[in-house]
PDB file of N, CA and C in Angstrom:
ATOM      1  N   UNK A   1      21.354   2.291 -25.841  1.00  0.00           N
ATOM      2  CA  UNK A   1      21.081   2.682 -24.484  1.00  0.00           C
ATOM      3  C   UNK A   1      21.062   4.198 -24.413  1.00  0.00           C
ATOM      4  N   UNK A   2      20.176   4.763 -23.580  1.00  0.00           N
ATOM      5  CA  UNK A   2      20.042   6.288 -23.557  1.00  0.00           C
ATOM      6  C   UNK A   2      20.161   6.366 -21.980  1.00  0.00           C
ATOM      7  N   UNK A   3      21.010   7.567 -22.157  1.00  0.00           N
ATOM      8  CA  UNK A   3      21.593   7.793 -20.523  1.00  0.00           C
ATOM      9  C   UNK A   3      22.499   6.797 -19.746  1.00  0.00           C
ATOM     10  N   UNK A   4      23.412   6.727 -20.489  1.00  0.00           N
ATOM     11  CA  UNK A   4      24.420   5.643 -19.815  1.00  0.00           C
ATOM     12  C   UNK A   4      25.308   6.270 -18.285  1.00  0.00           C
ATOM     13  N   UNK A   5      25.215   7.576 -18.222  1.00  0.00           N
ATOM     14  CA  UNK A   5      25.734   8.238 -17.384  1.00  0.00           C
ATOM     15  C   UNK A   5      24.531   8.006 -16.215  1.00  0.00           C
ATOM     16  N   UNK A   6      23.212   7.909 -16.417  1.00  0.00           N
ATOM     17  CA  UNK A   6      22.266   7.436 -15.469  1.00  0.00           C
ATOM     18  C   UNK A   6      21.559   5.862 -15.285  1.00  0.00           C
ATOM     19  N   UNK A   7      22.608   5.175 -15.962  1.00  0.00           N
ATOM     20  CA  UNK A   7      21.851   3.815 -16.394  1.00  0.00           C
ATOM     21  C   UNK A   7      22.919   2.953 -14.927  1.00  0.00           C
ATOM     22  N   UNK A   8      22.262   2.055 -14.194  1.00  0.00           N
ATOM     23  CA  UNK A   8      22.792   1.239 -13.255  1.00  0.00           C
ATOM     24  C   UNK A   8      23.109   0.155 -13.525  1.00  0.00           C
ATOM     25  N   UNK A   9      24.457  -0.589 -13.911  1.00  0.00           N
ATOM     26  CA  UNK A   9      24.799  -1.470 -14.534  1.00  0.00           C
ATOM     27  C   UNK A   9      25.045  -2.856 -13.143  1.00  0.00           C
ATOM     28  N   UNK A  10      25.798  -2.114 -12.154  1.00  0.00           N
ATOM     29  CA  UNK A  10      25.927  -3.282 -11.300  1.00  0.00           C
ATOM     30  C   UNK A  10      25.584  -2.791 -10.110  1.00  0.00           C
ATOM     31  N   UNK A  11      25.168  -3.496  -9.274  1.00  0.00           N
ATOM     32  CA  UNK A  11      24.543  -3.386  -7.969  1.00  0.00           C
ATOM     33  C   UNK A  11      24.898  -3.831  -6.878  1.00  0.00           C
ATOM     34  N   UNK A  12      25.239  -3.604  -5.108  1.00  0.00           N
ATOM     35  CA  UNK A  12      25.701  -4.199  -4.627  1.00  0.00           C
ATOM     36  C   UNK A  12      24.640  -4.304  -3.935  1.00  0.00           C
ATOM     37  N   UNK A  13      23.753  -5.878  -3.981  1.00  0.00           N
ATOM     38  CA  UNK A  13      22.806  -6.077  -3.456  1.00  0.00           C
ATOM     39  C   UNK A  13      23.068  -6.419  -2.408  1.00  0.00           C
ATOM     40  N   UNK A  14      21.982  -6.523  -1.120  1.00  0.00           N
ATOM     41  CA  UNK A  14      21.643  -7.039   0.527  1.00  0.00           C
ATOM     42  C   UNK A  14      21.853  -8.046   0.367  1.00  0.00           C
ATOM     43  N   UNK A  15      22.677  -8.746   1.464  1.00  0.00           N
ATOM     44  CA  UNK A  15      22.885  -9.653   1.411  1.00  0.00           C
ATOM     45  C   UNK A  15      21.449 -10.226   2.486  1.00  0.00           C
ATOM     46  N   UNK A  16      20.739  -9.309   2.340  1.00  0.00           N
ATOM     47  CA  UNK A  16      19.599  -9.571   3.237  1.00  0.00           C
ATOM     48  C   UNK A  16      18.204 -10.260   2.147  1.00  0.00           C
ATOM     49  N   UNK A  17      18.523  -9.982   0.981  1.00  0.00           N
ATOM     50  CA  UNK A  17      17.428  -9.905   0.001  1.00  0.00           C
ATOM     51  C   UNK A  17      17.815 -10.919  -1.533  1.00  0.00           C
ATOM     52  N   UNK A  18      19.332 -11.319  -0.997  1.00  0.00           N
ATOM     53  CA  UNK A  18      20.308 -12.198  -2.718  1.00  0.00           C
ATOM     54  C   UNK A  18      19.346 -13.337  -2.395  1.00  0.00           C
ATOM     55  N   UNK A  19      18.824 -13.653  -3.554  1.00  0.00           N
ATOM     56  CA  UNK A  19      17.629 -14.867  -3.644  1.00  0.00           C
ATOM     57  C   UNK A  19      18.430 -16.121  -5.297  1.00  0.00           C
ATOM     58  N   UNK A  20      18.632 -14.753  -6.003  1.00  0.00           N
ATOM     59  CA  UNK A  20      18.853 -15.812  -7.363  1.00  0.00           C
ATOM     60  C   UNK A  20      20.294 -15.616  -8.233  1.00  0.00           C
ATOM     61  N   UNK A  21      21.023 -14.250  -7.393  1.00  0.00           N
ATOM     62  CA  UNK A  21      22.035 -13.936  -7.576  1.00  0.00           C
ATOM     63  C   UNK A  21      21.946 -13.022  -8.981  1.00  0.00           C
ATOM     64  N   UNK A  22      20.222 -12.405  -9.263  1.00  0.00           N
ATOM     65  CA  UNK A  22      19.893 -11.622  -9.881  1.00  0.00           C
ATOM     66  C   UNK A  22      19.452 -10.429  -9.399  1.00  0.00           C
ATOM     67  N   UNK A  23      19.529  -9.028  -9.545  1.00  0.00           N
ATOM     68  CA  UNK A  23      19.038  -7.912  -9.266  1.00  0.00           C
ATOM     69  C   UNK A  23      18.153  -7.808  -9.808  1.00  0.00           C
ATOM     70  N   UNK A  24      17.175  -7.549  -9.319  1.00  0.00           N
ATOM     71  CA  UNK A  24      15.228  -6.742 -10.070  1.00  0.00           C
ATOM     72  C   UNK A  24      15.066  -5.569  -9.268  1.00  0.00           C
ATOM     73  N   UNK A  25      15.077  -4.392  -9.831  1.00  0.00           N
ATOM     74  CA  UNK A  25      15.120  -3.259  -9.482  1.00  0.00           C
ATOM     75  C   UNK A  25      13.587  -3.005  -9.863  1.00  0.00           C
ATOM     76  N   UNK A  26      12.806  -4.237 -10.044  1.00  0.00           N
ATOM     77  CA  UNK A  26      11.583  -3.395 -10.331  1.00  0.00           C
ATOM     78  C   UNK A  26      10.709  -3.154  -9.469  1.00  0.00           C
ATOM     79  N   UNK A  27       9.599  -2.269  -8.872  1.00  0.00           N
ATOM     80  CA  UNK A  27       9.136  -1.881  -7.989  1.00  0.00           C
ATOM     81  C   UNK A  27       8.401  -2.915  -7.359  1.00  0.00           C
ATOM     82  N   UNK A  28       8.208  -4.041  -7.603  1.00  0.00           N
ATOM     83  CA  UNK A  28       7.054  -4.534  -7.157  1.00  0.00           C
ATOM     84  C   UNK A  28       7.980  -5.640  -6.553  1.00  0.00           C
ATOM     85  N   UNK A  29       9.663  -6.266  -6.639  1.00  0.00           N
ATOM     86  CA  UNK A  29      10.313  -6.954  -5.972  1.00  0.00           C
ATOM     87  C   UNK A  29      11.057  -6.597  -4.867  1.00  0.00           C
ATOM     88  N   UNK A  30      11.430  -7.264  -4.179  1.00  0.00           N
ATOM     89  CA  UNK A  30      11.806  -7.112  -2.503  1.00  0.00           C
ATOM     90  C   UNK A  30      13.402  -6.601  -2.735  1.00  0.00           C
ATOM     91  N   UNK A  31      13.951  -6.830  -4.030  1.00  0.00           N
ATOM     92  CA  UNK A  31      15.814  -6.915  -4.270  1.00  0.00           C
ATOM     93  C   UNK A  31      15.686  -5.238  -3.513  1.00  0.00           C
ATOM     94  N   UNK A  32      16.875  -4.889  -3.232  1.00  0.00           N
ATOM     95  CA  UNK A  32      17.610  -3.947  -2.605  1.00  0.00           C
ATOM     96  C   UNK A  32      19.016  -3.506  -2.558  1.00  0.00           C
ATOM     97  N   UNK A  33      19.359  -2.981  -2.481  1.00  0.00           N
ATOM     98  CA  UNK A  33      20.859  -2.457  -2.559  1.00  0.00           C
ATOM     99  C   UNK A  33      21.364  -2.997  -1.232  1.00  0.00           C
ATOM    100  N   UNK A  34      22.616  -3.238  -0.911  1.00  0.00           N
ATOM    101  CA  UNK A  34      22.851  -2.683   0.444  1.00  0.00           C
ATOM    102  C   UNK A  34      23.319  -2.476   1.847  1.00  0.00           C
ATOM    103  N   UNK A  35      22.939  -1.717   2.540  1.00  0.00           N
ATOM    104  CA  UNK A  35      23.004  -1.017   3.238  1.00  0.00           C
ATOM    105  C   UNK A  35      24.347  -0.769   4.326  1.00  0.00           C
ATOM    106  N   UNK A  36      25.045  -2.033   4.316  1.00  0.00           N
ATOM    107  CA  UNK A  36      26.480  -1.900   4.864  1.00  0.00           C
ATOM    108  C   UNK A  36      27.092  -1.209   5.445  1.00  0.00           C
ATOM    109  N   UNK A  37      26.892  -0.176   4.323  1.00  0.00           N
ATOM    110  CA  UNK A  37      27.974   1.058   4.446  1.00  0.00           C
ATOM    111  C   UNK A  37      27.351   2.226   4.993  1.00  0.00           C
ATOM    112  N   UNK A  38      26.297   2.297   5.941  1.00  0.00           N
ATOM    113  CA  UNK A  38      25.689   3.450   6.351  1.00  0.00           C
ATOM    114  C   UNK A  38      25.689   3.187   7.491  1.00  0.00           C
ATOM    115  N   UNK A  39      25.755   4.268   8.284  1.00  0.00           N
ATOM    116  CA  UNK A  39      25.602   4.014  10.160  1.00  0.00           C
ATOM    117  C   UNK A  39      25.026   3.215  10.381  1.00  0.00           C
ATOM    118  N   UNK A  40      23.396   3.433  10.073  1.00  0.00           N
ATOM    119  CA  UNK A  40      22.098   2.882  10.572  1.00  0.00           C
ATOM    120  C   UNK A  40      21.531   2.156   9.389  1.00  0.00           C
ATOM    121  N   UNK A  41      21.069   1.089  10.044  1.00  0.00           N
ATOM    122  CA  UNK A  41      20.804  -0.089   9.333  1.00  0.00           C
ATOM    123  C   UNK A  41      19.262   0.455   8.947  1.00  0.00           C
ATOM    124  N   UNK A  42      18.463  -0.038   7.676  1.00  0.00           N
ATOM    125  CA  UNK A  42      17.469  -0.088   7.105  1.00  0.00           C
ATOM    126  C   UNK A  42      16.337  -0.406   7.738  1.00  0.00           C
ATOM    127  N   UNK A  43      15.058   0.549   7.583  1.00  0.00           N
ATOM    128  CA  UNK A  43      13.861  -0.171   7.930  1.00  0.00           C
ATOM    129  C   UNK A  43      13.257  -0.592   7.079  1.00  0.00           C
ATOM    130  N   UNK A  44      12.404  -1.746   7.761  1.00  0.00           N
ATOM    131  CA  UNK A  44      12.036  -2.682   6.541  1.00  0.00           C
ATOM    132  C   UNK A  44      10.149  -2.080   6.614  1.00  0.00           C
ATOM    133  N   UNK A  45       9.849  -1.940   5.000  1.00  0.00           N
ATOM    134  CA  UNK A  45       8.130  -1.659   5.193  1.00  0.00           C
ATOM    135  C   UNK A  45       7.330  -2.592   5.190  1.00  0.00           C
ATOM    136  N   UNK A  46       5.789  -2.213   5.078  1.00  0.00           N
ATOM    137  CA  UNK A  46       5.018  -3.475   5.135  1.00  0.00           C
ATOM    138  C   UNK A  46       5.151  -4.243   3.772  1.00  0.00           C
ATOM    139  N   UNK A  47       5.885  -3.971   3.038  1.00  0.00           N
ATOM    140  CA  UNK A  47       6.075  -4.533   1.729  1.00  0.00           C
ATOM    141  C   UNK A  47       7.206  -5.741   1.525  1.00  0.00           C
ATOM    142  N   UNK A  48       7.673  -5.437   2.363  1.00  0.00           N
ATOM    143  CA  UNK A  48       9.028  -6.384   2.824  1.00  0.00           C
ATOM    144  C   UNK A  48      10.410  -5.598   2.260  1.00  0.00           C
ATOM    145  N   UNK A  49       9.880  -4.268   1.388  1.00  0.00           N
ATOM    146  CA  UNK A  49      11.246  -3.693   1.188  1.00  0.00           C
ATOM    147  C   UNK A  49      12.203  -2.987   1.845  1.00  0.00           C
ATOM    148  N   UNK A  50      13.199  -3.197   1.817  1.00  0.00           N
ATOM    149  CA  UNK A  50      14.087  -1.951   2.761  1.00  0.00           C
ATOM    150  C   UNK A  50      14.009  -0.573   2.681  1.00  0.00           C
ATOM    151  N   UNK A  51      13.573   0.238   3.011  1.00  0.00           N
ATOM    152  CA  UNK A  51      13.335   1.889   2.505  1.00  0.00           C
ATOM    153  C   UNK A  51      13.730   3.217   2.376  1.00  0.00           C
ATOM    154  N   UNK A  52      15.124   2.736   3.945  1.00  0.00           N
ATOM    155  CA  UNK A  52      15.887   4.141   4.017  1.00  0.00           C
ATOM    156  C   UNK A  52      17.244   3.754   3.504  1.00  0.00           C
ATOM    157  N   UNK A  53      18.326   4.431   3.622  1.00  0.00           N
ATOM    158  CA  UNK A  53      19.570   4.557   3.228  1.00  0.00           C
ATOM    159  C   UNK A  53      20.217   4.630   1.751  1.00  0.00           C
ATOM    160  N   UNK A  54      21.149   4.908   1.546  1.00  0.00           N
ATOM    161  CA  UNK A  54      22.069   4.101   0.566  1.00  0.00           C
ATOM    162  C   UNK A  54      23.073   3.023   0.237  1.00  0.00           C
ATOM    163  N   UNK A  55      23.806   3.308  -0.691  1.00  0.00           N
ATOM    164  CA  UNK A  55      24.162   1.859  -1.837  1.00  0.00           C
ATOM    165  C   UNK A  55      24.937   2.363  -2.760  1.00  0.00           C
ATOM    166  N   UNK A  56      25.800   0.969  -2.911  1.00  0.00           N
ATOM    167  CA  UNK A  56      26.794   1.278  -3.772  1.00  0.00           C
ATOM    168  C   UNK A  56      26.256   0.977  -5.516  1.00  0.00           C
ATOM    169  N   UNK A  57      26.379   1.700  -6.500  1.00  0.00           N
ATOM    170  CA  UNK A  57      25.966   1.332  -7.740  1.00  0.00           C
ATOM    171  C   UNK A  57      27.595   1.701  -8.635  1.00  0.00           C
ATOM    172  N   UNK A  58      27.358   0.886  -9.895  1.00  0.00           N
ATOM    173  CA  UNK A  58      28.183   1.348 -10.892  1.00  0.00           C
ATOM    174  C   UNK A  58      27.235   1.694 -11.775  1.00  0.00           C
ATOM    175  N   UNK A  59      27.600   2.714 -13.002  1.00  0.00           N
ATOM    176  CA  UNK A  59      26.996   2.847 -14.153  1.00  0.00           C
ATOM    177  C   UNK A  59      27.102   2.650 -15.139  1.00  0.00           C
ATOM    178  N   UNK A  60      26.828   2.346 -16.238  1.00  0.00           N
ATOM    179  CA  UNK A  60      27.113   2.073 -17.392  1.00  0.00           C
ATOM    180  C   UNK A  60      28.160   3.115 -18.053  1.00  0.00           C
ATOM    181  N   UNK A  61      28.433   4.040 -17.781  1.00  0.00           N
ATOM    182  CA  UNK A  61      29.384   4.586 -18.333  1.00  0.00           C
ATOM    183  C   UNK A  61      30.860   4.757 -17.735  1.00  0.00           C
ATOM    184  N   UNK A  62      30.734   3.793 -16.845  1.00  0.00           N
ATOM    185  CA  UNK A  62      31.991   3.485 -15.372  1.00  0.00           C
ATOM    186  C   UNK A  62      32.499   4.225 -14.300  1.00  0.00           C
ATOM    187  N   UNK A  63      31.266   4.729 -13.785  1.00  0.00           N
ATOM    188  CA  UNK A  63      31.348   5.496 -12.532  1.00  0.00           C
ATOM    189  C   UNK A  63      30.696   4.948 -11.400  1.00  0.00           C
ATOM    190  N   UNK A  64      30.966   4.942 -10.457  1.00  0.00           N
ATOM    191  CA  UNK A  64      30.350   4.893  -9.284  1.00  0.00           C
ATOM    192  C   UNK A  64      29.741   5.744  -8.487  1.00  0.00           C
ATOM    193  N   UNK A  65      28.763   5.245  -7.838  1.00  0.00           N
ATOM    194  CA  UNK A  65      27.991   6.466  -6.471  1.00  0.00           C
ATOM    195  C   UNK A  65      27.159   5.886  -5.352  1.00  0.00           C
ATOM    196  N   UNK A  66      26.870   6.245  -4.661  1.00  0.00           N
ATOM    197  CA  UNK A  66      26.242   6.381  -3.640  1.00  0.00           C
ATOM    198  C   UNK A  66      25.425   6.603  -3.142  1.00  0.00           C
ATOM    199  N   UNK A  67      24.291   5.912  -4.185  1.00  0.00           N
ATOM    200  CA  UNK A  67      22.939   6.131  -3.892  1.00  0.00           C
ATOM    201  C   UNK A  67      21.732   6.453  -3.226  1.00  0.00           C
ATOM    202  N   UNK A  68      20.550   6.713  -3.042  1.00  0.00           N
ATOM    203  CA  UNK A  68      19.507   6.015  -2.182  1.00  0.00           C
ATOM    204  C   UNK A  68      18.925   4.866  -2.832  1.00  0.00           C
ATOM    205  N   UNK A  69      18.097   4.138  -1.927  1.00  0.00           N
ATOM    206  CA  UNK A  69      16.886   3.016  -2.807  1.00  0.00           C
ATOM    207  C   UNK A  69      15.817   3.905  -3.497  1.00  0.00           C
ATOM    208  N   UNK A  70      15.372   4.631  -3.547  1.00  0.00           N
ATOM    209  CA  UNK A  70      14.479   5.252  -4.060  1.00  0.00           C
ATOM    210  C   UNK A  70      15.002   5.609  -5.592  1.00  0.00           C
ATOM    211  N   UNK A  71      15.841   5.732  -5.765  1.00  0.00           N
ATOM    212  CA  UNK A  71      16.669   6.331  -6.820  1.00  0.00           C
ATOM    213  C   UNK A  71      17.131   5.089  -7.888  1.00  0.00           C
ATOM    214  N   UNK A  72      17.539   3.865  -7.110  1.00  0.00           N
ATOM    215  CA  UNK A  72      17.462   2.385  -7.735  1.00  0.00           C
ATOM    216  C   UNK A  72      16.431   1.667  -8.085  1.00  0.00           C
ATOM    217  N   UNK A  73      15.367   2.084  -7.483  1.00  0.00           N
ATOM    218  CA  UNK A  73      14.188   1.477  -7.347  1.00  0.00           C
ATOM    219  C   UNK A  73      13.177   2.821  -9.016  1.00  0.00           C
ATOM    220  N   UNK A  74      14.000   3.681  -9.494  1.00  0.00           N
ATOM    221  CA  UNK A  74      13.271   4.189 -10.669  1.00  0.00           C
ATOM    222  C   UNK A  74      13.608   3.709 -11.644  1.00  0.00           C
ATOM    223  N   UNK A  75      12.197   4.112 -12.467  1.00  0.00           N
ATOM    224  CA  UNK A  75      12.633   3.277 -13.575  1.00  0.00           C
ATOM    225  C   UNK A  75      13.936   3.714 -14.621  1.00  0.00           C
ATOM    226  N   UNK A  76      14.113   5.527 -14.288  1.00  0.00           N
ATOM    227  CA  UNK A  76      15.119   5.760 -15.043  1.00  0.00           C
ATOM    228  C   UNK A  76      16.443   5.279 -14.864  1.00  0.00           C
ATOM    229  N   UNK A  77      16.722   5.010 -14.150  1.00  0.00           N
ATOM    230  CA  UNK A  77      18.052   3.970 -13.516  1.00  0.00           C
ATOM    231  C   UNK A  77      18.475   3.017 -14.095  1.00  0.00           C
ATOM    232  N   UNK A  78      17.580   1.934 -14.058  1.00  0.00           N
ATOM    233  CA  UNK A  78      17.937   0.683 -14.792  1.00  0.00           C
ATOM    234  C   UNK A  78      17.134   0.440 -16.051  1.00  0.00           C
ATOM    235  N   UNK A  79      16.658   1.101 -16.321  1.00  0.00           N
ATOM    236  CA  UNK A  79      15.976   0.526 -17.141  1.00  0.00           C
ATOM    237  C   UNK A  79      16.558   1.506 -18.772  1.00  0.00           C
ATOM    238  N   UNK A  80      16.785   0.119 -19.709  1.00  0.00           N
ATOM    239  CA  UNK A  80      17.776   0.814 -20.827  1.00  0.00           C
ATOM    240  C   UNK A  80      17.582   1.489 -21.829  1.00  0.00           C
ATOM    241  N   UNK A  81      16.176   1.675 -22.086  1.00  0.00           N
ATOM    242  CA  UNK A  81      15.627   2.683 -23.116  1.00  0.00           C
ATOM    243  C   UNK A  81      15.014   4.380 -22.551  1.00  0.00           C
ATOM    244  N   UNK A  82      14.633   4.044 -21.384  1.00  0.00           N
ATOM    245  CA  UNK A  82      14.081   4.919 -20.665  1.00  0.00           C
ATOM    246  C   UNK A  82      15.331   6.266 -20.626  1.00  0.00           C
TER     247      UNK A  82
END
């Protein structure tokens, strides 16, 4: 794995979006982080994704933060060679 300090190991997905009790952070699925923990609740696009706020993540190297979706939603994030 390269970049374990940027790699997203666990996710606290929407309970608006848990379908298979799997995360797909890949761009073209609806999964999402979310949003709970922010004042204002998420708008949703014509895509069906959620688009504003943040999220709780862990990382592969055992830290936590406080994301945006935009930032979960790259490929450098989750994805383990990248």
């Amino acid at each position: 794995m390269r970049n374990a300090t940027r790699k997203a190991w666990f996710f606290d997905e929407s309970e608006r979006t848990i379908n298979d009790g799997m995360f797909a952070p890949e761009p073209d699925t609806t999964d999402t982080i979310a949003d709970r923990h922010e004042r204002r609740r998420d708008d949703t696009s014509q895509t069906g994704r959620m688009t504003n706020g943040r999220g709780n993540v862990a990382f592969c190297d055992g830290h936590a933060e406080f994301i945006s979706r935009e930032d979960v939603h790259n490929i450098n994030t989750w994805h383990p060679y990248k």
